[in-house]
C-alpha atoms as a PDB file:
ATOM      1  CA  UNK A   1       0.000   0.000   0.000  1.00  0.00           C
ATOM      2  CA  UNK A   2       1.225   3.633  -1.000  1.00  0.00           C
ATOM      3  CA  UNK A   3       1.668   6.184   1.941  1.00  0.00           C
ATOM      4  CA  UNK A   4      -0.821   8.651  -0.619  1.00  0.00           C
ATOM      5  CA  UNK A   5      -3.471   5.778  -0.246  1.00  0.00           C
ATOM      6  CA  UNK A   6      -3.742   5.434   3.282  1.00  0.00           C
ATOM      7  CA  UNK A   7      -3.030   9.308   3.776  1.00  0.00           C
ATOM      8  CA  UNK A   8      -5.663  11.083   5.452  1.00  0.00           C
ATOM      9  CA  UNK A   9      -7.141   7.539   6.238  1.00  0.00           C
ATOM     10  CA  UNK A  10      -9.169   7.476  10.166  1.00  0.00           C
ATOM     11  CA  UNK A  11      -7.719   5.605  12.792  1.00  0.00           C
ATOM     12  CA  UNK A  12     -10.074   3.998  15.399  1.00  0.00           C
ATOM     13  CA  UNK A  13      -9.122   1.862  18.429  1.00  0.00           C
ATOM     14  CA  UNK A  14     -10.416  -1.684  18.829  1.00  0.00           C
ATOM     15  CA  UNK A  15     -13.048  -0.338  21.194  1.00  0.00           C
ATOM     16  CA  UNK A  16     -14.402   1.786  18.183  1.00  0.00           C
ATOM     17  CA  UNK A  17     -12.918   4.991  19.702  1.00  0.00           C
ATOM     18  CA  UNK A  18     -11.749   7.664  17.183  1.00  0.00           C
ATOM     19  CA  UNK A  19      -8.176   8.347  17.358  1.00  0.00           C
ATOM     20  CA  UNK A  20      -7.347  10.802  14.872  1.00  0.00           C
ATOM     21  CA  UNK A  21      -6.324  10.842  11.308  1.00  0.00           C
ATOM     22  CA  UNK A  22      -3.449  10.053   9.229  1.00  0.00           C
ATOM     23  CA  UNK A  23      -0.912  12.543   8.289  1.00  0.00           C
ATOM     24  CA  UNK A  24       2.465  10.839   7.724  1.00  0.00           C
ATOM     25  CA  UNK A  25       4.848   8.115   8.143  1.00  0.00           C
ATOM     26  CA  UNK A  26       7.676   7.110   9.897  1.00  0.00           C
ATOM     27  CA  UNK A  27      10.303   4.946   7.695  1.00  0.00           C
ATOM     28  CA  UNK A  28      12.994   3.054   8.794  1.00  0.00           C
ATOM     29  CA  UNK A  29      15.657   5.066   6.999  1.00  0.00           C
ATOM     30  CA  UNK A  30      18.103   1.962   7.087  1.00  0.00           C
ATOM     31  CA  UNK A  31      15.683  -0.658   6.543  1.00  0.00           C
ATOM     32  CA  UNK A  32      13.242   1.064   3.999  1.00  0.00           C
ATOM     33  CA  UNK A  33      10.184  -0.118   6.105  1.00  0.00           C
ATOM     34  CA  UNK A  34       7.338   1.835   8.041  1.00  0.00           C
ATOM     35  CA  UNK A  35       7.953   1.803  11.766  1.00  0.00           C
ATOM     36  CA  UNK A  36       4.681   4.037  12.461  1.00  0.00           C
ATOM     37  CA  UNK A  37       1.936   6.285  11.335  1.00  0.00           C
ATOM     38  CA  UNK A  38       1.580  10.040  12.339  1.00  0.00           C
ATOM     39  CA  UNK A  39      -1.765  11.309  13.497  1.00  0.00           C
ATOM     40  CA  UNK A  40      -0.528  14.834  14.991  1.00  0.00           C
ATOM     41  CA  UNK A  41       1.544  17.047  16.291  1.00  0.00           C
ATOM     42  CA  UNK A  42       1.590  18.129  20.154  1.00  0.00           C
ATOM     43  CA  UNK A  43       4.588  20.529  21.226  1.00  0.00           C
ATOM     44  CA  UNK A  44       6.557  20.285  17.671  1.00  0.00           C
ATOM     45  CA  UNK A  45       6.737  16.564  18.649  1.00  0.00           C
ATOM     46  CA  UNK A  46       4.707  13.917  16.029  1.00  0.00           C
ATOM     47  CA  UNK A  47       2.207  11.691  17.622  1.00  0.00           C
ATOM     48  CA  UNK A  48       2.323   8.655  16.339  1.00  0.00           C
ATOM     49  CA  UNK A  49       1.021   4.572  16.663  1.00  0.00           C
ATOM     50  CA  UNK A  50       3.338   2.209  16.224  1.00  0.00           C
ATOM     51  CA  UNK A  51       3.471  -0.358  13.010  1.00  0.00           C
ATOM     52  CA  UNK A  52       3.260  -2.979  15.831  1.00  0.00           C
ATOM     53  CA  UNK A  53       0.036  -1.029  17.174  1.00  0.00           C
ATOM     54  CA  UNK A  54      -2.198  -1.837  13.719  1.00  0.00           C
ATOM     55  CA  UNK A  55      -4.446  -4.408  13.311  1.00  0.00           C
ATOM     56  CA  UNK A  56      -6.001  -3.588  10.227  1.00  0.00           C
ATOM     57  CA  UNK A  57      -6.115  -1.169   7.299  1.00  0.00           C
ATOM     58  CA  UNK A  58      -9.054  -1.300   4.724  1.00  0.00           C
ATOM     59  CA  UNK A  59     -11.388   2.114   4.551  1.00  0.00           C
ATOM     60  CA  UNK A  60     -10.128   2.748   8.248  1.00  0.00           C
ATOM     61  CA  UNK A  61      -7.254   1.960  10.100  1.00  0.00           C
ATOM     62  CA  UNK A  62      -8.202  -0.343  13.346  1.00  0.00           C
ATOM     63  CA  UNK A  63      -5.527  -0.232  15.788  1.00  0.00           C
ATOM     64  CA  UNK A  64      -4.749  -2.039  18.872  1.00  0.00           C
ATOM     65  CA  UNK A  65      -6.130   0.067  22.203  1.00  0.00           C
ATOM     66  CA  UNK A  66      -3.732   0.269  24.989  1.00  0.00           C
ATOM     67  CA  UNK A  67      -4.913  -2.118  27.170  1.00  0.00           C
ATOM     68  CA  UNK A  68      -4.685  -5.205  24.725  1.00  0.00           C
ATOM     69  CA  UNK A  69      -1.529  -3.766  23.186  1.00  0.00           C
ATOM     70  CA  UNK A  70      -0.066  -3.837  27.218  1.00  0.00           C
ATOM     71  CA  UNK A  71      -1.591  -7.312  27.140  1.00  0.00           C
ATOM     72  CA  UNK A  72       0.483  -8.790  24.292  1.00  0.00           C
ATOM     73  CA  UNK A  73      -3.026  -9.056  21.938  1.00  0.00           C
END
């Protein structure tokens, strides 16, 4: 999938919270793979989900919530 296709894309939680939307990625520079996905920005600092966070991306992006993610889910 192309970074301009999931662009923009909603992220919700397993619990069917809204998280935010997407607005970049963060690459693996040395690898060439995506470690995260930026939703915002908060004190010139991205916020981001982890790769490992995701548990599906179709129209929406379903991530992991905390709680499960803490849980090894």
């Amino acid at each position: 999938m192309k970074l301009s296709e999931v662009h923009g894309m909603h992220i919700y939680s397993d619990r069917a919270h809204f998280i935010g939307t997407i607005d970049d990625a963060i690459i693996d520079d040395k690898e060439g793979t995506v470690v995260g996905l930026v939703f915002g920005r908060k004190g010139g600092k991205a916020i981001s989900i982890p790769y490992s966070g995701l548990m599906a991306i179709g129209d929406i992006v379903l991530v992991y919530s905390k709680k499960a993610e803490q849980a090894g889910v």
